[in-house]
PDB file of N, CA and C in Angstrom:
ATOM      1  N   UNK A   1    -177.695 -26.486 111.731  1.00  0.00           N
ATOM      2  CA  UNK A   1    -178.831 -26.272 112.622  1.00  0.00           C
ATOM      3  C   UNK A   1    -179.679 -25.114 112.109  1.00  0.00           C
ATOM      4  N   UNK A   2    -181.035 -25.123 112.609  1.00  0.00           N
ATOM      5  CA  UNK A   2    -181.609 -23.995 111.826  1.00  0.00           C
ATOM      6  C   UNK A   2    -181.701 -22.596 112.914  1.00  0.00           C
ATOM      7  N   UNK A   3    -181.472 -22.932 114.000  1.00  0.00           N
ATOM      8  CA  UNK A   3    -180.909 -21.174 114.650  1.00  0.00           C
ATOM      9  C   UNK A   3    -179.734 -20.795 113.683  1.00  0.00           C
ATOM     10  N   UNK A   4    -179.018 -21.714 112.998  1.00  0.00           N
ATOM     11  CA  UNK A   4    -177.361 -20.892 112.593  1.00  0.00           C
ATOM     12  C   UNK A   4    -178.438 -20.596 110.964  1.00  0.00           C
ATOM     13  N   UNK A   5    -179.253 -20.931 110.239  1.00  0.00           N
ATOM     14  CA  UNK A   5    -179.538 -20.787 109.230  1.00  0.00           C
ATOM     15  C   UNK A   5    -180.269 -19.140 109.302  1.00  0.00           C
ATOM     16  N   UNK A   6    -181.234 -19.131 110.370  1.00  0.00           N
ATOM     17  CA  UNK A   6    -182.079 -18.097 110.474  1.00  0.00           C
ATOM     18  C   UNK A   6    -181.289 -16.749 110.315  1.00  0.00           C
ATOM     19  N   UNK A   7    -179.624 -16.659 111.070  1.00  0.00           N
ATOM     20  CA  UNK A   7    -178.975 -15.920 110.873  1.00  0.00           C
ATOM     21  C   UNK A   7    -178.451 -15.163 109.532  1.00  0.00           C
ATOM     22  N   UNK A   8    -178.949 -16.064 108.629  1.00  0.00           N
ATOM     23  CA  UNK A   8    -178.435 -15.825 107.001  1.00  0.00           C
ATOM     24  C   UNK A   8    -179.278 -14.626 106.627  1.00  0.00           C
ATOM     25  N   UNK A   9    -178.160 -14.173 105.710  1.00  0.00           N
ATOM     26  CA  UNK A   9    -179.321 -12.746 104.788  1.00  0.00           C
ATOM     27  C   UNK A   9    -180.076 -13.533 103.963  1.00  0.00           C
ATOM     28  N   UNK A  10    -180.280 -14.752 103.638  1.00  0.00           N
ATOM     29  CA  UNK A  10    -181.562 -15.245 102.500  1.00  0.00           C
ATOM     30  C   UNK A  10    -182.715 -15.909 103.324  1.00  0.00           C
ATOM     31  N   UNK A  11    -183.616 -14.820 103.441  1.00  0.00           N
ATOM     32  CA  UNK A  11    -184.915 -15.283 103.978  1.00  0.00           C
ATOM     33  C   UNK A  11    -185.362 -16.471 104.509  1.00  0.00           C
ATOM     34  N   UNK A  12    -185.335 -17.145 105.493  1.00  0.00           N
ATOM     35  CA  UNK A  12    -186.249 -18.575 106.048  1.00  0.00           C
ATOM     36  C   UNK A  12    -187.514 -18.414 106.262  1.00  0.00           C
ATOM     37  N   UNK A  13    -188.530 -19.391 105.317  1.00  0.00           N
ATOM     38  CA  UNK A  13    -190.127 -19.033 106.272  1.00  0.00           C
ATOM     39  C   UNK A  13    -190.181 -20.676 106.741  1.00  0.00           C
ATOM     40  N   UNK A  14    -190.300 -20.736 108.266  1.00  0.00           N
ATOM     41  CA  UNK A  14    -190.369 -22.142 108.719  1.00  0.00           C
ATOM     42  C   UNK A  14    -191.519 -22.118 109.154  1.00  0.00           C
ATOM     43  N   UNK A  15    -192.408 -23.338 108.878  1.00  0.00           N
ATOM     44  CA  UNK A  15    -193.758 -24.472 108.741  1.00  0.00           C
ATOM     45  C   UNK A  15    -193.422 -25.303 110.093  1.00  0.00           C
ATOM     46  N   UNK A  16    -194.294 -24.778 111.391  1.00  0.00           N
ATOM     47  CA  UNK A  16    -194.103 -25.736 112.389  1.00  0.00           C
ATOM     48  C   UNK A  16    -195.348 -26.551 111.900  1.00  0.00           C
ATOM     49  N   UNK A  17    -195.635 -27.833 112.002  1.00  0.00           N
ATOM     50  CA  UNK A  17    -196.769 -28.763 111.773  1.00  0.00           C
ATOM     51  C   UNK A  17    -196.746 -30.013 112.785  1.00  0.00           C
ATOM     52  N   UNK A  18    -198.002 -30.654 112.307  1.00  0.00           N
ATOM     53  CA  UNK A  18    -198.136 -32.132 112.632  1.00  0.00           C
ATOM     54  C   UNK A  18    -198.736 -33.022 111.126  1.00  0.00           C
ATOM     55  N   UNK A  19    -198.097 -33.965 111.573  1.00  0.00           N
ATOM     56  CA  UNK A  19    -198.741 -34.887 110.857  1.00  0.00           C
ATOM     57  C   UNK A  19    -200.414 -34.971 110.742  1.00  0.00           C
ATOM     58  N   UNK A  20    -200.879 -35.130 111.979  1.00  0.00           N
ATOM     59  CA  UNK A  20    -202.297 -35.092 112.443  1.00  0.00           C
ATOM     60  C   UNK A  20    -203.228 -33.878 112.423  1.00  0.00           C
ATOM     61  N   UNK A  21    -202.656 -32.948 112.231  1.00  0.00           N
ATOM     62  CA  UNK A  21    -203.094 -31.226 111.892  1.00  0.00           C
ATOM     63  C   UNK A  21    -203.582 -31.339 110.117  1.00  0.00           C
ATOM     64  N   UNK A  22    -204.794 -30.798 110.546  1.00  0.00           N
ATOM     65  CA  UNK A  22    -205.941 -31.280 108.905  1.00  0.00           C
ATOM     66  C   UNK A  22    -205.519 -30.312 108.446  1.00  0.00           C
ATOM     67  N   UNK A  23    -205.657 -29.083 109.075  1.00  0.00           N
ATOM     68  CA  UNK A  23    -205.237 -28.085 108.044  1.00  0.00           C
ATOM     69  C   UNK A  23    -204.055 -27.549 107.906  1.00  0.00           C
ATOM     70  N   UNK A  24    -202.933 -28.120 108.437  1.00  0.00           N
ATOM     71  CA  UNK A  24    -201.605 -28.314 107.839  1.00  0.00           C
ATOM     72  C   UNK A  24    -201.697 -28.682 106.591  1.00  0.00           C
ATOM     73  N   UNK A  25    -202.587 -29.534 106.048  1.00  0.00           N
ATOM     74  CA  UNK A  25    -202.274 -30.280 105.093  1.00  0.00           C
ATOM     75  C   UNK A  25    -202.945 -29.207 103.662  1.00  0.00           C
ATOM     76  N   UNK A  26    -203.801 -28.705 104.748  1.00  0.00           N
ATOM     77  CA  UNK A  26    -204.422 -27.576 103.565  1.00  0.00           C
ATOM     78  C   UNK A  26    -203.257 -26.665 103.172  1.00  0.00           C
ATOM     79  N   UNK A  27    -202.331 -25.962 104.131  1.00  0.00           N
ATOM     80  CA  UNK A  27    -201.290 -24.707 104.221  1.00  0.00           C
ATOM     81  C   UNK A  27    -200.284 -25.432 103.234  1.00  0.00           C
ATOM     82  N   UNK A  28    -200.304 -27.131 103.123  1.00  0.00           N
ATOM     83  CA  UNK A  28    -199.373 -27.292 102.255  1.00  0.00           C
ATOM     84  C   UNK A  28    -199.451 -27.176 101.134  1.00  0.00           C
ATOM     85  N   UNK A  29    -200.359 -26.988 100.537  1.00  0.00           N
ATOM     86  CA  UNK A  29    -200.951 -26.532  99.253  1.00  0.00           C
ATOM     87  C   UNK A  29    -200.327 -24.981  98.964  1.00  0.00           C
ATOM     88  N   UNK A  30    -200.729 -23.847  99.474  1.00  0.00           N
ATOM     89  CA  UNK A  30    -200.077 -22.871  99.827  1.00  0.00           C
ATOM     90  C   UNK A  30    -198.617 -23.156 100.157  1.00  0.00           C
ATOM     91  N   UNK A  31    -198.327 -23.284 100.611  1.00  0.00           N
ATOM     92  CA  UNK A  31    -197.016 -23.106 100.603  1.00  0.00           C
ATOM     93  C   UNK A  31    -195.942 -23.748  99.318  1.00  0.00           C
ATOM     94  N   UNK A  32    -196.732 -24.905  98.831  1.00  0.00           N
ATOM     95  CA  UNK A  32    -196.137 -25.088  97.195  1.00  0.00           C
ATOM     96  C   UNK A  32    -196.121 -24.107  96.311  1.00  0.00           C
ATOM     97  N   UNK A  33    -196.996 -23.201  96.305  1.00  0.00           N
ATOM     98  CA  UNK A  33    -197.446 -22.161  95.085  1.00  0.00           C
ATOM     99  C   UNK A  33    -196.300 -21.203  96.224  1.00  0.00           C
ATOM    100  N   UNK A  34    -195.844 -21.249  97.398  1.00  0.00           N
ATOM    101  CA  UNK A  34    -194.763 -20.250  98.072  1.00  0.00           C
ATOM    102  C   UNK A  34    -193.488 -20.545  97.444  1.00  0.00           C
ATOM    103  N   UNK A  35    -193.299 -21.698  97.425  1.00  0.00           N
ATOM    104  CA  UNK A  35    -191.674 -22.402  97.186  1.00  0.00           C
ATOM    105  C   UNK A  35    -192.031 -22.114  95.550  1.00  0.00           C
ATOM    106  N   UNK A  36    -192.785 -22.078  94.518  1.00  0.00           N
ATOM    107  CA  UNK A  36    -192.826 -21.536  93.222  1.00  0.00           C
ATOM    108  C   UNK A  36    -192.221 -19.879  93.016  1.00  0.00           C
ATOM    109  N   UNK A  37    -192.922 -19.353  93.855  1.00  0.00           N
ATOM    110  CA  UNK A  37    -193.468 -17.776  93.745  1.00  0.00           C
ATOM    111  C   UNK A  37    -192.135 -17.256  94.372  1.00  0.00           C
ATOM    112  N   UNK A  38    -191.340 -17.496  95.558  1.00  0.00           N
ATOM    113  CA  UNK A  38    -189.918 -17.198  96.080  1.00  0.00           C
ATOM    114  C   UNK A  38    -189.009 -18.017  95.784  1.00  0.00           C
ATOM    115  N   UNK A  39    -188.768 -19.038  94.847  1.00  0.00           N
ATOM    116  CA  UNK A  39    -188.386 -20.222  94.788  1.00  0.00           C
ATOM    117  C   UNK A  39    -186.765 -19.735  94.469  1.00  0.00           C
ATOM    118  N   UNK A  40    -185.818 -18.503  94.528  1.00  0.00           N
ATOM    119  CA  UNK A  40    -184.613 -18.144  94.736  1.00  0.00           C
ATOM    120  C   UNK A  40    -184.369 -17.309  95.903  1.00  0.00           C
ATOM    121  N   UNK A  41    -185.319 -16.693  96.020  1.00  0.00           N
ATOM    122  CA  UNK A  41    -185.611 -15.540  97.309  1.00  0.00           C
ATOM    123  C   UNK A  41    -185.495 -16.385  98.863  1.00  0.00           C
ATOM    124  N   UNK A  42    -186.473 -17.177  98.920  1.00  0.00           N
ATOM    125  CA  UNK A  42    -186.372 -17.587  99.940  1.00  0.00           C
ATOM    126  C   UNK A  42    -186.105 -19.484 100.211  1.00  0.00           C
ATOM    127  N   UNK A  43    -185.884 -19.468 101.468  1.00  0.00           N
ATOM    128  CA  UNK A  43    -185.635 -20.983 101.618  1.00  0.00           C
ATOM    129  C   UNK A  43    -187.006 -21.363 102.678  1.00  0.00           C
ATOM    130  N   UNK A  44    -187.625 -22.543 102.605  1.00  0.00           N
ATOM    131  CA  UNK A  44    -188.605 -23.145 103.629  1.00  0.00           C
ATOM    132  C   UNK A  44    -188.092 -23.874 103.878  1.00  0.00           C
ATOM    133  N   UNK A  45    -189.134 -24.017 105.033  1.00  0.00           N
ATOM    134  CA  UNK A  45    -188.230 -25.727 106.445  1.00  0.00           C
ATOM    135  C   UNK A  45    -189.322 -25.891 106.834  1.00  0.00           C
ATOM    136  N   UNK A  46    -189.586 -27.291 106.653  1.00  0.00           N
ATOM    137  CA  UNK A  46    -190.732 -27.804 107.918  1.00  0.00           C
ATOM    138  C   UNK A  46    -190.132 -28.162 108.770  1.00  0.00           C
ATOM    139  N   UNK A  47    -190.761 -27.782 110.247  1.00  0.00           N
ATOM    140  CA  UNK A  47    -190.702 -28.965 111.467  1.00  0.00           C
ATOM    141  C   UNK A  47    -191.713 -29.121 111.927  1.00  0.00           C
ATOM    142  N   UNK A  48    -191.759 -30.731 111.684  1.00  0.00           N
ATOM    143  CA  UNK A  48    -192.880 -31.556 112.886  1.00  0.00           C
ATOM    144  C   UNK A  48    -192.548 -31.443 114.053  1.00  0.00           C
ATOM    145  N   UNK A  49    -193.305 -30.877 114.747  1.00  0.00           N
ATOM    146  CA  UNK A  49    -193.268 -30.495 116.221  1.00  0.00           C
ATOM    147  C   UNK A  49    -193.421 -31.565 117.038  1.00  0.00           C
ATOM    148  N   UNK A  50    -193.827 -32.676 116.475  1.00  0.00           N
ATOM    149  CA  UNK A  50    -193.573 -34.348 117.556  1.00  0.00           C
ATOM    150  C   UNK A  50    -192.881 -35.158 117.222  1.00  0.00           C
ATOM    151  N   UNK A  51    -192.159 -34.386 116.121  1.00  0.00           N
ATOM    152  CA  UNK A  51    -190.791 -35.366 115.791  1.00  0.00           C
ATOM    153  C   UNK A  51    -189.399 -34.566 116.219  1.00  0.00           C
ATOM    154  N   UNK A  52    -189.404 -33.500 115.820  1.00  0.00           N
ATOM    155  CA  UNK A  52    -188.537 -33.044 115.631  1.00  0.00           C
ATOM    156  C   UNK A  52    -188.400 -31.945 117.418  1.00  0.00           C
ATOM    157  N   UNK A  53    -188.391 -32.297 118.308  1.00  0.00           N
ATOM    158  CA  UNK A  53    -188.039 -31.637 119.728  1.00  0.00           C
ATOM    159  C   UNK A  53    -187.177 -30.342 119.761  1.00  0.00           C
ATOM    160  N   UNK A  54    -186.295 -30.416 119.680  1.00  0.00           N
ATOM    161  CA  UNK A  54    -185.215 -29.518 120.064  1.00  0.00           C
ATOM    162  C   UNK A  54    -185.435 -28.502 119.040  1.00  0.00           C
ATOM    163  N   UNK A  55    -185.312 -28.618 117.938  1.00  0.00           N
ATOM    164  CA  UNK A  55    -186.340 -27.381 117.255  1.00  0.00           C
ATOM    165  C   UNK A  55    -187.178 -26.695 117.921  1.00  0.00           C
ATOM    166  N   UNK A  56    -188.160 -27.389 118.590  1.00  0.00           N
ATOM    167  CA  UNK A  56    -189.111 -26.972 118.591  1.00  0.00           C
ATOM    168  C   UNK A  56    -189.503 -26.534 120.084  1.00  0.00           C
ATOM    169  N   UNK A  57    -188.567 -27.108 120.835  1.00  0.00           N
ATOM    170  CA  UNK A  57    -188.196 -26.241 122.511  1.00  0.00           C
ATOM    171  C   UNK A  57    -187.474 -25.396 122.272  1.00  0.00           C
ATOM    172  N   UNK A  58    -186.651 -24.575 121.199  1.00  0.00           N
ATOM    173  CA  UNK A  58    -185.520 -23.773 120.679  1.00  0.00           C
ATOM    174  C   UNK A  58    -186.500 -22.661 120.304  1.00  0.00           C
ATOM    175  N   UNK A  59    -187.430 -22.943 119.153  1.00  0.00           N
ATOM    176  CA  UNK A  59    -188.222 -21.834 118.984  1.00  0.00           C
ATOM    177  C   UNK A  59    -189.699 -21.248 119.839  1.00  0.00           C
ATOM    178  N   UNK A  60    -190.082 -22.300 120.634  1.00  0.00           N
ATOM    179  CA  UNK A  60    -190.824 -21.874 121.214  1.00  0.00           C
ATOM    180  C   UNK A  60    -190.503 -21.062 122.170  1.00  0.00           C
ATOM    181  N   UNK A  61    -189.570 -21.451 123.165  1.00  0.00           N
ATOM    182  CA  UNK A  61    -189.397 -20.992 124.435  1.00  0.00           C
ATOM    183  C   UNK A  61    -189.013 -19.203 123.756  1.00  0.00           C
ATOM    184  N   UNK A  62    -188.644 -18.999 122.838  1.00  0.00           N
ATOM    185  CA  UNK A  62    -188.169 -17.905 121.998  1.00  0.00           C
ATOM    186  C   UNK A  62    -188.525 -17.082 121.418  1.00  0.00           C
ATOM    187  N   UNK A  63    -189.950 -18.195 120.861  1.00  0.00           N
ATOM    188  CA  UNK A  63    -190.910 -16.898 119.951  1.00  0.00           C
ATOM    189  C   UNK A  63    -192.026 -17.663 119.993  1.00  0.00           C
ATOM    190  N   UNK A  64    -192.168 -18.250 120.749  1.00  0.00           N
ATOM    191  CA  UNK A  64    -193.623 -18.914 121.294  1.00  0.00           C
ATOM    192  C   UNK A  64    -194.707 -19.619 120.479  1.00  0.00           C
ATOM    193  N   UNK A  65    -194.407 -20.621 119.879  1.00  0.00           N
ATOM    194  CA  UNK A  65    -195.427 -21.302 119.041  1.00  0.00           C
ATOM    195  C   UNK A  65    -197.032 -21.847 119.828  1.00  0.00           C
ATOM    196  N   UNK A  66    -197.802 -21.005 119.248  1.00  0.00           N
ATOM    197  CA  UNK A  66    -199.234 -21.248 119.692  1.00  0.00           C
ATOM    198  C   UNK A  66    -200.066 -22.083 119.271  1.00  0.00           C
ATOM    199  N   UNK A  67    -199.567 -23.008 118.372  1.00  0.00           N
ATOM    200  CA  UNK A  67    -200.180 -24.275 118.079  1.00  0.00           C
ATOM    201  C   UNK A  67    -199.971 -24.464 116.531  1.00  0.00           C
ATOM    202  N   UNK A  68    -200.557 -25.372 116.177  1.00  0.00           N
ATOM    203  CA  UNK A  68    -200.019 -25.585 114.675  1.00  0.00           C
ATOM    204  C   UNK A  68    -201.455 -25.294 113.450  1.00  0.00           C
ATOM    205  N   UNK A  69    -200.770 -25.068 112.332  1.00  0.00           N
ATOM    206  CA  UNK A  69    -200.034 -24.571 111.814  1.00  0.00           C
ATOM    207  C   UNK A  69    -199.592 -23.260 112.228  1.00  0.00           C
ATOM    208  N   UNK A  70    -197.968 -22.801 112.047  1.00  0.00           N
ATOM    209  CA  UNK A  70    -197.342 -21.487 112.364  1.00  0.00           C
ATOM    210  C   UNK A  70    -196.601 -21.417 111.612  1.00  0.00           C
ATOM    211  N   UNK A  71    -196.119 -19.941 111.142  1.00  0.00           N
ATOM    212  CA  UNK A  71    -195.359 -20.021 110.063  1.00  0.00           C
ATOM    213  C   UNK A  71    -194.618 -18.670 110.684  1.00  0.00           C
ATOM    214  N   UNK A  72    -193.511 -18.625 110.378  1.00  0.00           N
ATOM    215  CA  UNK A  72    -192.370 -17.798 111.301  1.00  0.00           C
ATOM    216  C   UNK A  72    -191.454 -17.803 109.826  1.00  0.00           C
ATOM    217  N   UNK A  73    -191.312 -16.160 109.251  1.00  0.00           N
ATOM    218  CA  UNK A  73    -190.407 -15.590 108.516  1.00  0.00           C
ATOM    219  C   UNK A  73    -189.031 -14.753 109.205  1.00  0.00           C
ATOM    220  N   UNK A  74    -187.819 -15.401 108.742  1.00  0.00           N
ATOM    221  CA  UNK A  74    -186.765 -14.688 109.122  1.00  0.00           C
ATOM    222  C   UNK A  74    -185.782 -14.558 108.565  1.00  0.00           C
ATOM    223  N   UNK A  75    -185.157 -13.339 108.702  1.00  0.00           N
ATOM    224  CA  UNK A  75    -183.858 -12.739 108.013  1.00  0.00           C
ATOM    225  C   UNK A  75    -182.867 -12.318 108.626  1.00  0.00           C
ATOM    226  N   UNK A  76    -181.287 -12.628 108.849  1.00  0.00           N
ATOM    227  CA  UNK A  76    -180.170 -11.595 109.468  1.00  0.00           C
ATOM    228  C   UNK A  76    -180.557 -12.105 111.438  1.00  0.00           C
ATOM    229  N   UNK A  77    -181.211 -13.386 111.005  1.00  0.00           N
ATOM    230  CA  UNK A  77    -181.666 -13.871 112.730  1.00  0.00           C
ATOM    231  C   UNK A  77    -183.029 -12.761 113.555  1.00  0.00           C
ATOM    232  N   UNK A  78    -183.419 -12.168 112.522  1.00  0.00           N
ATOM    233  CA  UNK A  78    -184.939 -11.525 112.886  1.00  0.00           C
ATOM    234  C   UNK A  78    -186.090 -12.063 112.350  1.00  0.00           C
ATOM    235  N   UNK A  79    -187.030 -11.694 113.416  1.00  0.00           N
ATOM    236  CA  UNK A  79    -188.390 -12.682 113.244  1.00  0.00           C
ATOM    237  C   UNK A  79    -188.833 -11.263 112.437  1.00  0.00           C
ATOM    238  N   UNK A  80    -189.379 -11.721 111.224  1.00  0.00           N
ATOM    239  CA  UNK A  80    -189.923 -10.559 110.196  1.00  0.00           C
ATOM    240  C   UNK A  80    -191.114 -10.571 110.165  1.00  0.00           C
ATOM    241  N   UNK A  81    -192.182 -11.807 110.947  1.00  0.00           N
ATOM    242  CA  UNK A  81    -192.939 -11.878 110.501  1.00  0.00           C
ATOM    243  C   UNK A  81    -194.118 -13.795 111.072  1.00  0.00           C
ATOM    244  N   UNK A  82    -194.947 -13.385 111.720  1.00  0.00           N
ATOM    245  CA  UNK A  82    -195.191 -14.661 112.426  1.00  0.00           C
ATOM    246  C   UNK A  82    -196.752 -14.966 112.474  1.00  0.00           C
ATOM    247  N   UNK A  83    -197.419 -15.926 112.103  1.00  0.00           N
ATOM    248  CA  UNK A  83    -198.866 -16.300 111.560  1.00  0.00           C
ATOM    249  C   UNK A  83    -199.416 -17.606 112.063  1.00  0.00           C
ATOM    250  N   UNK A  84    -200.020 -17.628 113.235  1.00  0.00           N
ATOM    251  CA  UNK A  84    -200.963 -18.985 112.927  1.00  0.00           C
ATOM    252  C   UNK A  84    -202.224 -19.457 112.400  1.00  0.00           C
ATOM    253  N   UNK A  85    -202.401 -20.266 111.905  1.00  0.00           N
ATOM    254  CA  UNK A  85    -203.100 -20.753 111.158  1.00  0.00           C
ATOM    255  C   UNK A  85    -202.883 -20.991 109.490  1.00  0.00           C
ATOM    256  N   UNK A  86    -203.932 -20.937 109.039  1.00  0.00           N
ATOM    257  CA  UNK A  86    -204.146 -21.751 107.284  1.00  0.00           C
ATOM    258  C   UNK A  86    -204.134 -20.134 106.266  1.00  0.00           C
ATOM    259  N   UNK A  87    -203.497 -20.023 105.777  1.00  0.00           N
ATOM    260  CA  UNK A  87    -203.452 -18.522 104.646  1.00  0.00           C
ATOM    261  C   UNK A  87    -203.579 -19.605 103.429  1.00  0.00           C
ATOM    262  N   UNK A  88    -204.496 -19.036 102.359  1.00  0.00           N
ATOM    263  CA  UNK A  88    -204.726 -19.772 100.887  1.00  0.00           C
ATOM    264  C   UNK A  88    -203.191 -18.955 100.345  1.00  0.00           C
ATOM    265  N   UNK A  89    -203.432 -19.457  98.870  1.00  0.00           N
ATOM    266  CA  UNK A  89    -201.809 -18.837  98.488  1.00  0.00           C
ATOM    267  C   UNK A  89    -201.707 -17.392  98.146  1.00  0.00           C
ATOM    268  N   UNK A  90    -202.534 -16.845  97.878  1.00  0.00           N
ATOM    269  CA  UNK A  90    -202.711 -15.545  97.401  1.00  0.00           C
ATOM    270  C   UNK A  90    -202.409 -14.761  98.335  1.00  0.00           C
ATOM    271  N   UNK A  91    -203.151 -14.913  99.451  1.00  0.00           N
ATOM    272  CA  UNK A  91    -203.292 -14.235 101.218  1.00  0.00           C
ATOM    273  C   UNK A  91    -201.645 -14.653 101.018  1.00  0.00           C
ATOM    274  N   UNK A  92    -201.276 -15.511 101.379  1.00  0.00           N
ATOM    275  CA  UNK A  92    -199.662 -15.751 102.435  1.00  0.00           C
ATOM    276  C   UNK A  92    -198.632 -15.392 101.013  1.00  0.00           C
ATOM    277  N   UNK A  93    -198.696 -15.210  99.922  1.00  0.00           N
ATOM    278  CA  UNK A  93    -197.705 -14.824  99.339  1.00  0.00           C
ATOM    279  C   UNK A  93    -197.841 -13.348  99.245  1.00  0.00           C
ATOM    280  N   UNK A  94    -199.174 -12.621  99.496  1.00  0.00           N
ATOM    281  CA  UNK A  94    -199.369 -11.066  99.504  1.00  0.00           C
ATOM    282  C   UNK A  94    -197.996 -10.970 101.092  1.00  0.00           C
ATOM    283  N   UNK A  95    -198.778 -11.473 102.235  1.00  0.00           N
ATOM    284  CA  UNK A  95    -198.017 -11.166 102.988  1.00  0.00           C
ATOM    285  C   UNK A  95    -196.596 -11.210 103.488  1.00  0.00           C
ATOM    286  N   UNK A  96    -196.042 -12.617 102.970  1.00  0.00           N
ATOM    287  CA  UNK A  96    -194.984 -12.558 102.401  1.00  0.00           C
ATOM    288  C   UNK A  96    -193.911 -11.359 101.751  1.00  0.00           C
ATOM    289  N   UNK A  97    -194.974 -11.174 100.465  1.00  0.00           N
ATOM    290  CA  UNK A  97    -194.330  -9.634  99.693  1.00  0.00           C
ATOM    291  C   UNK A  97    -194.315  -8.464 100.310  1.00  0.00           C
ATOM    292  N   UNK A  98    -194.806  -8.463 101.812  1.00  0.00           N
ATOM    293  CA  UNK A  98    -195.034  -7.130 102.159  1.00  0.00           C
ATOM    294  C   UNK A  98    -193.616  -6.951 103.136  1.00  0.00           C
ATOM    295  N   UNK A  99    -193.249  -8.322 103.594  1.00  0.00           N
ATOM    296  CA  UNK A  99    -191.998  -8.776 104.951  1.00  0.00           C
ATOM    297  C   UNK A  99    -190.842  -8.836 104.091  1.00  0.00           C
ATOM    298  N   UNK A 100    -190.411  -8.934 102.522  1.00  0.00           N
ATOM    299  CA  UNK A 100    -189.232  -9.360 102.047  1.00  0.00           C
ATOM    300  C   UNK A 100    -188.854  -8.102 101.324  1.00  0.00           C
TER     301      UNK A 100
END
């Protein structure tokens, strides 16, 4: 489950999305050049937020997802770090480097 993952000392940055979210599709661009740039450091997870439920009543009710795209960094089960909207890759891997 990914509450038991978040608990790990190796970094999670989880991608809440939709399918139907345009500029999800942009953040996924960014976030490829992320999974390059941390690609031992850290681990990513998407969840589709209309597929995937219980995820996504788990983290909201918790740390409150304000719509999509959101991107939620965590370590040792702490939120390090939490963003909505579209970051190009430069922006979200600066900020990234500043949380790890």
């Amino acid at each position: 489950m990914i509450q038991d993952r978040i608990k790990e000392d190796k970094p999670i940055l989880i991608d809440f999305y939709t399918t139907t979210c345009s500029i999800c599709t942009v953040l996924d661009q960014s976030l490829k050049e992320v999974s390059k740039e941390f690609k031992d450091e850290l681990d990513l997870i998407k969840i589709d937020i209309d597929k995937d439920k219980i995820n996504t009543i788990h983290f909201d009710a918790t740390y409150k997802i304000m719509g999509v795209p959101t991107l939620m960094l965590f370590k040792n089960n702490k939120l390090l770090w939490k963003y909505n909207g579209v970051l190009f890759p430069d922006d979200l891997i600066n900020n990234l480097k500043k949380h790890l």
